[in-house]
Each structure stands twice: as structure tokens, then as C-alpha cells.
N, C-alpha and C. Protein backbone atom coordinates (compact mmCIF):
# COMPACT_ATOMS: atom_id res chain seq x y z
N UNK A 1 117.84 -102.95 1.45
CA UNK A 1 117.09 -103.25 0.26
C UNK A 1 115.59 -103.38 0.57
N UNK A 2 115.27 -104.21 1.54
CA UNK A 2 113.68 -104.05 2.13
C UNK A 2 113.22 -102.75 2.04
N UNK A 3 114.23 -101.63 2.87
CA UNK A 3 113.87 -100.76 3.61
C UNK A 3 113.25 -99.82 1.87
N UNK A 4 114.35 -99.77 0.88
CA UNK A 4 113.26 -99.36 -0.14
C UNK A 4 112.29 -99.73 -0.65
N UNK A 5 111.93 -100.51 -0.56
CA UNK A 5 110.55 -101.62 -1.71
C UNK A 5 109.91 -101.09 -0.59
N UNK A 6 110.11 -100.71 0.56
CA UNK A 6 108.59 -100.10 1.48
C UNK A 6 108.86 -98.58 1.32
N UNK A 7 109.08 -98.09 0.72
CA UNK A 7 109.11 -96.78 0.56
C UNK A 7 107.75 -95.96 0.78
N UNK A 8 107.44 -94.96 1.07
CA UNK A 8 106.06 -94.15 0.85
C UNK A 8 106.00 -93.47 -0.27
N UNK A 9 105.12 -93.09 -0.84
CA UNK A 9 105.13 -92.62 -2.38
C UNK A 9 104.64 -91.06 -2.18
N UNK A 10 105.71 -90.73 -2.88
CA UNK A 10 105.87 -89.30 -3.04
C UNK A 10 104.61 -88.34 -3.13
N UNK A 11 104.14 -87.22 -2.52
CA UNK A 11 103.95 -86.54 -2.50
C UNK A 11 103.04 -86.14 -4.28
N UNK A 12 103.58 -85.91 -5.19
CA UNK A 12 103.92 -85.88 -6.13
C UNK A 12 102.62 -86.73 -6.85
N UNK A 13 103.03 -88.06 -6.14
CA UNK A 13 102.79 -89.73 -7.14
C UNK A 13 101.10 -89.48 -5.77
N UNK A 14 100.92 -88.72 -5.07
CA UNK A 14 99.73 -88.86 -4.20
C UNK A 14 98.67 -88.33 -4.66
N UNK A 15 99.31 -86.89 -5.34
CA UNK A 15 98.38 -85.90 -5.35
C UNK A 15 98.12 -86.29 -7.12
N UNK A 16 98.57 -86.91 -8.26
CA UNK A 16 98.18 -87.79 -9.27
C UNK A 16 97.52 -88.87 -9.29
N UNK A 17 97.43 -89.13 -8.05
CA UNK A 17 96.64 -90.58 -8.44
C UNK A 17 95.48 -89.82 -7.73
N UNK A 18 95.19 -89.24 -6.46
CA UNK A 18 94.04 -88.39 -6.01
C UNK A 18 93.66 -87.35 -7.36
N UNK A 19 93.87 -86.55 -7.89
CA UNK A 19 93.30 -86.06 -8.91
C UNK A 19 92.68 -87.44 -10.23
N UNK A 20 93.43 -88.16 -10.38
CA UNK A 20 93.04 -88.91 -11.15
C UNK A 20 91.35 -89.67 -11.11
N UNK A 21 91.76 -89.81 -9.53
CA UNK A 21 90.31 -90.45 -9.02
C UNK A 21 89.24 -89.86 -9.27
N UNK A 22 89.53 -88.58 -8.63
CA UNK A 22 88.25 -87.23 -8.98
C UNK A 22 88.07 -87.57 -9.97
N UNK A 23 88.62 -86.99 -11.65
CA UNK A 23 88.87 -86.97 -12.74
C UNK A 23 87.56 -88.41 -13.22
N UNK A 24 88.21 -89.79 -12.82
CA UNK A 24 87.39 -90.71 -13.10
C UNK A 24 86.24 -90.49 -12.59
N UNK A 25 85.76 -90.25 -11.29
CA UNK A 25 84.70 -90.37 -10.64
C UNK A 25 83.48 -89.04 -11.67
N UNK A 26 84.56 -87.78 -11.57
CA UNK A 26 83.20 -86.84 -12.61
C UNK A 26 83.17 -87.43 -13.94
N UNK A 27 83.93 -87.92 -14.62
CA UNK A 27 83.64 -88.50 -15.71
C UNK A 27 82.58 -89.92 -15.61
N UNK A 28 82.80 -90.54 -15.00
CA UNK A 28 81.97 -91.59 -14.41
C UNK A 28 80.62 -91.33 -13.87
N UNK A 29 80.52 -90.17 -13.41
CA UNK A 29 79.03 -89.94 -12.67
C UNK A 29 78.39 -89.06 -14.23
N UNK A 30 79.00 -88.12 -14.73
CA UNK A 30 78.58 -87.51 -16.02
C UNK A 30 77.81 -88.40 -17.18
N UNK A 31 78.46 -89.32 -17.28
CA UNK A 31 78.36 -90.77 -17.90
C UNK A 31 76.66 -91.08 -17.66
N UNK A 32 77.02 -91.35 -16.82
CA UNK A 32 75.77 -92.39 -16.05
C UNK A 32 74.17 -91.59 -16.16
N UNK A 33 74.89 -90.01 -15.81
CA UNK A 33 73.50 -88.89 -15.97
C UNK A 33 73.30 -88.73 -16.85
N UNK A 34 74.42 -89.00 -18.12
CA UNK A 34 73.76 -88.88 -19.47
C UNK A 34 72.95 -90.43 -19.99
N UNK A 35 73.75 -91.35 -19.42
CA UNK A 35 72.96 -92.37 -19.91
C UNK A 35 71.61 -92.74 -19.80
N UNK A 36 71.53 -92.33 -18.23
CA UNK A 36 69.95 -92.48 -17.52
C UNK A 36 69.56 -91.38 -18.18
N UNK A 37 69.45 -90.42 -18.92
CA UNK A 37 68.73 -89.89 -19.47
C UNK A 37 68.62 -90.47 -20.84
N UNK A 38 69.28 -90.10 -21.59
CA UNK A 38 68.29 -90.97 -22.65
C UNK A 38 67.98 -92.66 -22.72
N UNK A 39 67.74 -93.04 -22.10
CA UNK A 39 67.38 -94.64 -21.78
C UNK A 39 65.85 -94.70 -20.74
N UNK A 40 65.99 -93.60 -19.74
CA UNK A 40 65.20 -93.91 -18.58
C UNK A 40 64.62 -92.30 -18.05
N UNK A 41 64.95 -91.31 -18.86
CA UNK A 41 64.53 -90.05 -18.22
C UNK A 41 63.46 -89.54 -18.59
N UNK A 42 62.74 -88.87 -17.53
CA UNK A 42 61.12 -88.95 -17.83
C UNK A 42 60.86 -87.74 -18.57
N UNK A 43 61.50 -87.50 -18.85
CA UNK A 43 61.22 -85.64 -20.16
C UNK A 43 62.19 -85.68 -20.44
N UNK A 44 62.20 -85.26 -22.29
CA UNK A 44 63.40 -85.06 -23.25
C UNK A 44 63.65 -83.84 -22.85
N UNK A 45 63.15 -82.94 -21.93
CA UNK A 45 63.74 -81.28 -21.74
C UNK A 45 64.58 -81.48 -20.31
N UNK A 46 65.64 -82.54 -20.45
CA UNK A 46 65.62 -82.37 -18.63
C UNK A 46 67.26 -81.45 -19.25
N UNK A 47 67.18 -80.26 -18.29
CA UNK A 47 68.67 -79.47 -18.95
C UNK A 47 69.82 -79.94 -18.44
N UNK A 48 70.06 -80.43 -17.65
CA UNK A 48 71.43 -81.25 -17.76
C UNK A 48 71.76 -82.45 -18.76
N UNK A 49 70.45 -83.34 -18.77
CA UNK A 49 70.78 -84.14 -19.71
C UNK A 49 71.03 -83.62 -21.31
N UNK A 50 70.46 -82.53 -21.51
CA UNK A 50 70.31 -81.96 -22.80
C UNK A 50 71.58 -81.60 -22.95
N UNK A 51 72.19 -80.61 -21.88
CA UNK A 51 74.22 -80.24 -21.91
C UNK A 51 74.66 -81.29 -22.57
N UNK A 52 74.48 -82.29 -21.46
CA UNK A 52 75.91 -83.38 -21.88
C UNK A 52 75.61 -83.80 -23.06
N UNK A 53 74.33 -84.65 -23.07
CA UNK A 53 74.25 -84.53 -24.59
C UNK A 53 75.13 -84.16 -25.97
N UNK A 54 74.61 -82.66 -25.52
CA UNK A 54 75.17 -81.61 -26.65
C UNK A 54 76.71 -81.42 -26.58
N UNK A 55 77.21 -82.29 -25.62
CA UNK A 55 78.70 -82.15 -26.01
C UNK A 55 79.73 -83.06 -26.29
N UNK A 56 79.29 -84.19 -26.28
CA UNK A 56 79.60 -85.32 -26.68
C UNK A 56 79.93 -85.66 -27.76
N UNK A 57 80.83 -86.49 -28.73
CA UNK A 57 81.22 -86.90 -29.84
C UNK A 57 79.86 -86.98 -30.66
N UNK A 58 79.89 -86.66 -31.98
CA UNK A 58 78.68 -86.87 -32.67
C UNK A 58 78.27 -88.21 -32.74
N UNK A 59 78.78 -89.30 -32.94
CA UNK A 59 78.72 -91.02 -32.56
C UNK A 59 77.48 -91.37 -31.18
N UNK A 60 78.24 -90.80 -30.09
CA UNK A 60 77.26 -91.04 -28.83
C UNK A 60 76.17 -89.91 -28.89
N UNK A 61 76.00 -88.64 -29.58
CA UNK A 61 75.10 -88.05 -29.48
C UNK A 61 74.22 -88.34 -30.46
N UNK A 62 74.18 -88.95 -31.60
CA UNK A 62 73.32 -89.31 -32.93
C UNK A 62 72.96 -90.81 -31.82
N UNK A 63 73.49 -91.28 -31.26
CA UNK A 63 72.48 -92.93 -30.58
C UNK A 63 71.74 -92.20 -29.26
N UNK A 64 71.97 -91.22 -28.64
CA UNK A 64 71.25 -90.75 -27.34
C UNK A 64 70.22 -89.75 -28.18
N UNK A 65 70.44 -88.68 -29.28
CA UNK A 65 69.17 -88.21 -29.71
C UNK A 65 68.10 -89.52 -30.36
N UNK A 66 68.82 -90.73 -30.77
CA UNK A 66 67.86 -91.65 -31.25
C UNK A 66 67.05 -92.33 -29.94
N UNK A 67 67.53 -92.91 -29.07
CA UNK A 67 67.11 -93.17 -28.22
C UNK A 67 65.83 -92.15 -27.41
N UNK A 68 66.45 -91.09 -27.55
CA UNK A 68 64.87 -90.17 -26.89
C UNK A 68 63.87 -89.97 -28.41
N UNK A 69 64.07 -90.22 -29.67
CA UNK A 69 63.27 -90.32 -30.15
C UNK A 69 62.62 -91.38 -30.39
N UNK A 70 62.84 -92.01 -29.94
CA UNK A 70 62.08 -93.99 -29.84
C UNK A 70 61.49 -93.24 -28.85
N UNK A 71 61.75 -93.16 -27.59
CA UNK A 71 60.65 -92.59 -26.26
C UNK A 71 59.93 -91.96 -26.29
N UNK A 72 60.35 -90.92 -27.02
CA UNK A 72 58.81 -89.49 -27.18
C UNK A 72 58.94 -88.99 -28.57
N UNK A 73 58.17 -89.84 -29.05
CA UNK A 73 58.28 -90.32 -30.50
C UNK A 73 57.21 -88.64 -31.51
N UNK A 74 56.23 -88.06 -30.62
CA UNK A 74 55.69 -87.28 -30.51
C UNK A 74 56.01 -85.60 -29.80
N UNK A 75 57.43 -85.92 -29.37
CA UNK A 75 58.07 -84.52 -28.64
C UNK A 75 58.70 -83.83 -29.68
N UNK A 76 58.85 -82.86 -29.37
CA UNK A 76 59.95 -81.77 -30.43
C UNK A 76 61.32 -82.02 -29.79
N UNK A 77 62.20 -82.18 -30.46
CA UNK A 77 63.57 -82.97 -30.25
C UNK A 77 64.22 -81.87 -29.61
N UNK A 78 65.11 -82.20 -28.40
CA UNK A 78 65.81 -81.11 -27.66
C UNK A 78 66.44 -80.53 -28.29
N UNK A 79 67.66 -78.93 -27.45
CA UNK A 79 68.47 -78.43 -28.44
C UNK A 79 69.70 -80.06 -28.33
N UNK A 80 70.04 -79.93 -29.26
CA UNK A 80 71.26 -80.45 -30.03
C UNK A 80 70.91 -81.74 -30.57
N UNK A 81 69.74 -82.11 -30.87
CA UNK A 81 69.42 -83.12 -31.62
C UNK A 81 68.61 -82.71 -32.70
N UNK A 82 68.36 -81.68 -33.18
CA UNK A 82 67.64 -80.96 -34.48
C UNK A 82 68.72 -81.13 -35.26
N UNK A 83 68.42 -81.17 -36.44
CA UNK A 83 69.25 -81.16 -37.53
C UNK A 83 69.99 -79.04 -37.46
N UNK A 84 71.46 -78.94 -37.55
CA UNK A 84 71.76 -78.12 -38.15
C UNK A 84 72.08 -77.16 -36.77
N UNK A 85 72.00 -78.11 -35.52
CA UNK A 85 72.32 -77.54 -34.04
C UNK A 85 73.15 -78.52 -33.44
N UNK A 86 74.48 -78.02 -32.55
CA UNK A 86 75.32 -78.34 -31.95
C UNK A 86 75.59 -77.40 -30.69
């Protein structure tokens, strides 16, 4: 009975929880590059931040195009924060 409760975990149950991690970690780092951009990024043209941006639920993308328009209150708004672009 010991000898199962120490079992090693399958193969299977290794390579799911290792993908999973990845999975979190690019979602997690994606996150963060979108956040530091509109909060802290020093040009509304930076093109990665502008991607993620633009692909995001309309909810988080209507508060991150607001947010770079509080900042560069005087810039022409990237692609996907103009009205009538996605």
C-alpha cells in the first residue's frame, strides 16, 4: 500500500503539467508586455504592444487604448484603438 502512494507519475500526467507551465508562463509574460505598455511604455507605436493589444477582449482593449490616451493625449491613436479598427 505505501509502495503505491509513492508511485511516479506517468509520463502522460508529466508532459501536461510541463506544457501547462509553458502555456502559463507565455500567457503570463504576454500579460505583463501588454500591461507595461499601456501603463509605462514610452511610445504608443511600440509594435508588439500594439499586437497584443489588438487582440484582446474588447473590455481589456477599450481600458489599455484609454490608458495610452491619458499618456499621449496629443498622439494619433495606434492601429486597433481608432474607432471602426480591430
Amino acid at each position: 500500500m505505501a509502495n503505491a502512494a509513492q508511485q511516479a507519475p506517468s509520463r502522460v500526467a508529466l508532459a501536461a503539467t510541463v506544457g501547462f507551465g509553458i502555456l502559463l508562463a507565455g500567457v503570463g509574460t504576454m500579460g505583463w508586455r501588454w500591461y507595461s505598455y499601456v501603463t509605462a511604455g514610452a511610445s504608443p507605436y511600440d509594435e508588439v504592444g500594439i499586437e497584443v493589444n489588438r487582440r484582446l477582449p474588447e473590455s481589456l482593449r477599450a481600458w489599455g487604448c484609454g490608458r495610452i490616451k491619458e499618456r499621449f493625449p496629443k498622439a494619433v491613436p495606434p492601429y486597433g484603438c481608432q474607432p471602426g479598427q480591430i
